[in-house]
N, C-alpha and C. Protein backbone atom coordinates (compact mmCIF):
# COMPACT_ATOMS: atom_id res chain seq x y z
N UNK A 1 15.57 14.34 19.29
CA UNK A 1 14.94 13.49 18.31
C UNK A 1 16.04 12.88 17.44
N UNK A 2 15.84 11.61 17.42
CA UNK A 2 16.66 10.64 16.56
C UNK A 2 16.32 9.93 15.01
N UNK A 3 16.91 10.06 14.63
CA UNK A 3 15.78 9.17 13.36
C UNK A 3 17.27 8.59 12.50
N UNK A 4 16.18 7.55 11.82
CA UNK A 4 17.15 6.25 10.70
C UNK A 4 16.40 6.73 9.65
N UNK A 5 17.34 6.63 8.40
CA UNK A 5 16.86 7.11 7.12
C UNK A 5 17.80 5.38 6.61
N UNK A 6 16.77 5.21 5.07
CA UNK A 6 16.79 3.78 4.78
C UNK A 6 16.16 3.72 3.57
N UNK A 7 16.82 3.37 2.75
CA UNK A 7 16.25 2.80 1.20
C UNK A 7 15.85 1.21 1.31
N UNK A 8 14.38 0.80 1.09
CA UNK A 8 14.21 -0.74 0.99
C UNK A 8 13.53 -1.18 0.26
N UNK A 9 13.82 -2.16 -0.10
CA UNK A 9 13.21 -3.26 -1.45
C UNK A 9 11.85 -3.31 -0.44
N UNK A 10 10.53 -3.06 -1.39
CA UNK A 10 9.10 -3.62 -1.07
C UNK A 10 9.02 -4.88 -1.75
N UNK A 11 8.86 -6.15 -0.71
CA UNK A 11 8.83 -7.31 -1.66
C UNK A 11 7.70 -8.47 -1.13
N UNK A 12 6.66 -7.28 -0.19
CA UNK A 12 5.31 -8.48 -0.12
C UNK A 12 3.92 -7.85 -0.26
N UNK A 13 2.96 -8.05 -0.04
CA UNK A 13 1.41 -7.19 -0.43
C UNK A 13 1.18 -6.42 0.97
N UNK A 14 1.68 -6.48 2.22
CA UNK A 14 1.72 -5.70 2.84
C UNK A 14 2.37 -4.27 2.41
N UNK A 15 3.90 -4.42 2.23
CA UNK A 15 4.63 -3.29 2.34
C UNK A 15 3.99 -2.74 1.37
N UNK A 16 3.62 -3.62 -0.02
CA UNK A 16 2.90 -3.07 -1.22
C UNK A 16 1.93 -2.27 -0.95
N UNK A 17 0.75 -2.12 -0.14
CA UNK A 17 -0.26 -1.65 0.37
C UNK A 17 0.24 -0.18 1.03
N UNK A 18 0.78 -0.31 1.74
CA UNK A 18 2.01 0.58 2.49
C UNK A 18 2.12 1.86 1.83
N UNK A 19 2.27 1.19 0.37
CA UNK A 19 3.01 2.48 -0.64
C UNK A 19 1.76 2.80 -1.40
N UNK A 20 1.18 2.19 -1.57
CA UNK A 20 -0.32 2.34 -2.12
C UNK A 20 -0.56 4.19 -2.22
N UNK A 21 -0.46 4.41 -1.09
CA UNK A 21 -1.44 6.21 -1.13
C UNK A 21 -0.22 6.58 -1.97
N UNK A 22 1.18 6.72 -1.86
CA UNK A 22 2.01 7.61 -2.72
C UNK A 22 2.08 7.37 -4.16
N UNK A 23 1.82 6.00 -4.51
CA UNK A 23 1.55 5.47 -6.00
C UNK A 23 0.22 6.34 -6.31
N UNK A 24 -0.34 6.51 -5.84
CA UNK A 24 -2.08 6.52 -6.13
C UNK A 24 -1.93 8.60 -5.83
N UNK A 25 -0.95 8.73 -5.79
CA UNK A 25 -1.17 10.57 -6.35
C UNK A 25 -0.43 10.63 -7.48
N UNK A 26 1.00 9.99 -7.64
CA UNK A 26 1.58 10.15 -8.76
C UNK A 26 0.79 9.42 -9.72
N UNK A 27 -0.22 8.59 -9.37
CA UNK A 27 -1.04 7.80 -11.00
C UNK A 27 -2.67 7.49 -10.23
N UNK A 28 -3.43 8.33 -10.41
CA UNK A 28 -4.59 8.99 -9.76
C UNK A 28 -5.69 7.85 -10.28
N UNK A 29 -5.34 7.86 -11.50
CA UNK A 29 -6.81 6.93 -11.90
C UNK A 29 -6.34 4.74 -11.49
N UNK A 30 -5.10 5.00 -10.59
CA UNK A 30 -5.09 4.17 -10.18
C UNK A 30 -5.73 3.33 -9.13
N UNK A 31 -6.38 1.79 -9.23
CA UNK A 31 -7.07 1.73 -8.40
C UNK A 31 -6.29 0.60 -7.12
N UNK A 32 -6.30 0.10 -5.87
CA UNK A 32 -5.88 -0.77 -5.34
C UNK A 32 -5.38 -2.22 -6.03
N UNK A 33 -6.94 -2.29 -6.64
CA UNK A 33 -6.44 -4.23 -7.17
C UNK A 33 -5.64 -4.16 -8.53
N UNK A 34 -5.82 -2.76 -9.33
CA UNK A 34 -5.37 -2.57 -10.34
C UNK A 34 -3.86 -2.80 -9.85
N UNK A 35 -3.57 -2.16 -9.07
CA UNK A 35 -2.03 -1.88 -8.75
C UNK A 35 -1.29 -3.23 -8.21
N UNK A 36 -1.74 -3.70 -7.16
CA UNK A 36 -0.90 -5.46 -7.23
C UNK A 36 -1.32 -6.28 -8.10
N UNK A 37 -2.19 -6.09 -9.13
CA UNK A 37 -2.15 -6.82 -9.96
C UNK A 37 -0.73 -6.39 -11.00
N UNK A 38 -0.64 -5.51 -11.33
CA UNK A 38 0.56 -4.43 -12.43
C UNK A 38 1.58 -5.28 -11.23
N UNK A 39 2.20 -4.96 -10.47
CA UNK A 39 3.31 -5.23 -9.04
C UNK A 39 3.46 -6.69 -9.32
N UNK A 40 2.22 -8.26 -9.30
CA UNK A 40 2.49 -8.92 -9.61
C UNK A 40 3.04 -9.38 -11.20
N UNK A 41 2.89 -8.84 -11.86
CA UNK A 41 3.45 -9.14 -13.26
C UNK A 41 4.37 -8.74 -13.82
N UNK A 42 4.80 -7.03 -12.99
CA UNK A 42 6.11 -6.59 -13.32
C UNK A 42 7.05 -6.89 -12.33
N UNK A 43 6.67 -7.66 -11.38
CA UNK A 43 7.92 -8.40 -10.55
C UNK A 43 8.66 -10.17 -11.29
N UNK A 44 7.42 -10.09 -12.14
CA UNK A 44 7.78 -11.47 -12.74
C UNK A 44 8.87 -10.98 -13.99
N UNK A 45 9.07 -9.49 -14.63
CA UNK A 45 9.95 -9.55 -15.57
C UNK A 45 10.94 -8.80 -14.83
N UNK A 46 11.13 -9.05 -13.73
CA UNK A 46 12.36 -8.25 -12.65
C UNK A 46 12.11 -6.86 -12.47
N UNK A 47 10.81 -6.10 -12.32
CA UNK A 47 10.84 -4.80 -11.34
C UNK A 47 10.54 -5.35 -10.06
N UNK A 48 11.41 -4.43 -9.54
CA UNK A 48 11.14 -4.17 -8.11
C UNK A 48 11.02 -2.94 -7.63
N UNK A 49 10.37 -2.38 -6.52
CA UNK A 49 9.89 -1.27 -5.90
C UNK A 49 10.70 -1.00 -4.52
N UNK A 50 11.15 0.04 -4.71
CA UNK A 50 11.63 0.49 -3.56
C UNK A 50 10.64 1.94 -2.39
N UNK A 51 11.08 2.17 -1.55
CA UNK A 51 10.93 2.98 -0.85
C UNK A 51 11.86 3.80 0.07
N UNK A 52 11.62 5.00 0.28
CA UNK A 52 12.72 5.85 1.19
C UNK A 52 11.87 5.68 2.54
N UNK A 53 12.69 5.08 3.56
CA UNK A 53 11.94 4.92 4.82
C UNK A 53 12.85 5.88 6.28
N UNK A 54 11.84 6.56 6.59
CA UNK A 54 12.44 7.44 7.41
C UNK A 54 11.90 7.30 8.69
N UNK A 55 12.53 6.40 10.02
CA UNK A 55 11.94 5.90 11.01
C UNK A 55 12.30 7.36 12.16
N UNK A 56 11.62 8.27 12.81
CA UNK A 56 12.12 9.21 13.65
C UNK A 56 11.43 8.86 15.13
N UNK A 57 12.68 8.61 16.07
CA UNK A 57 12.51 8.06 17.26
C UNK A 57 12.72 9.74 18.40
N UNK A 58 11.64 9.45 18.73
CA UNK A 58 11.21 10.86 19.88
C UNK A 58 11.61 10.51 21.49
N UNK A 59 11.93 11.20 21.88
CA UNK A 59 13.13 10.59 23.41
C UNK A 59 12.25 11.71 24.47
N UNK A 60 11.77 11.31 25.60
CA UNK A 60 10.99 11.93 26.55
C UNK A 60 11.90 13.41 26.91
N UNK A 61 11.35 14.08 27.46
CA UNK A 61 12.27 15.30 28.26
C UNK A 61 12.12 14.54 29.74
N UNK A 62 14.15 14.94 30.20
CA UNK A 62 14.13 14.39 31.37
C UNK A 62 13.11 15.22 32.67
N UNK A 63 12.99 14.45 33.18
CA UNK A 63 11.82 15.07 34.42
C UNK A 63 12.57 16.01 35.59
């Protein structure tokens, strides 16, 4: 087993969505539209959101 480990800027409403469930335990009474709405307005005074992305690539057993 192989894997890429990776810090990346979230910078569209997909990836935003993405992160959604881990936002939404650390701030519970958070709701979906609540949250890209907050994402759109604190990207307008320069936050940005990152993520730790950990891609793990699984390799067959030879036959």
């Amino acid at each position: 087993m192989n894997s890429i480990e990776t810090i990346q800027e979230l910078t569209n409403k997909e990836q935003w969505l993405e992160a959604f469930p881990i936002m939404n335990q650390l701030r519970t009474d958070l709701i979906q539209k609540t949250y890209l709405e907050l994402l759109e307005e604190m990207r307008k005074d320069g936050y940005c959101l990152y993520a730790f992305i950990k891609i793990t690539k699984l390799y067959p057993w030879p036959a």
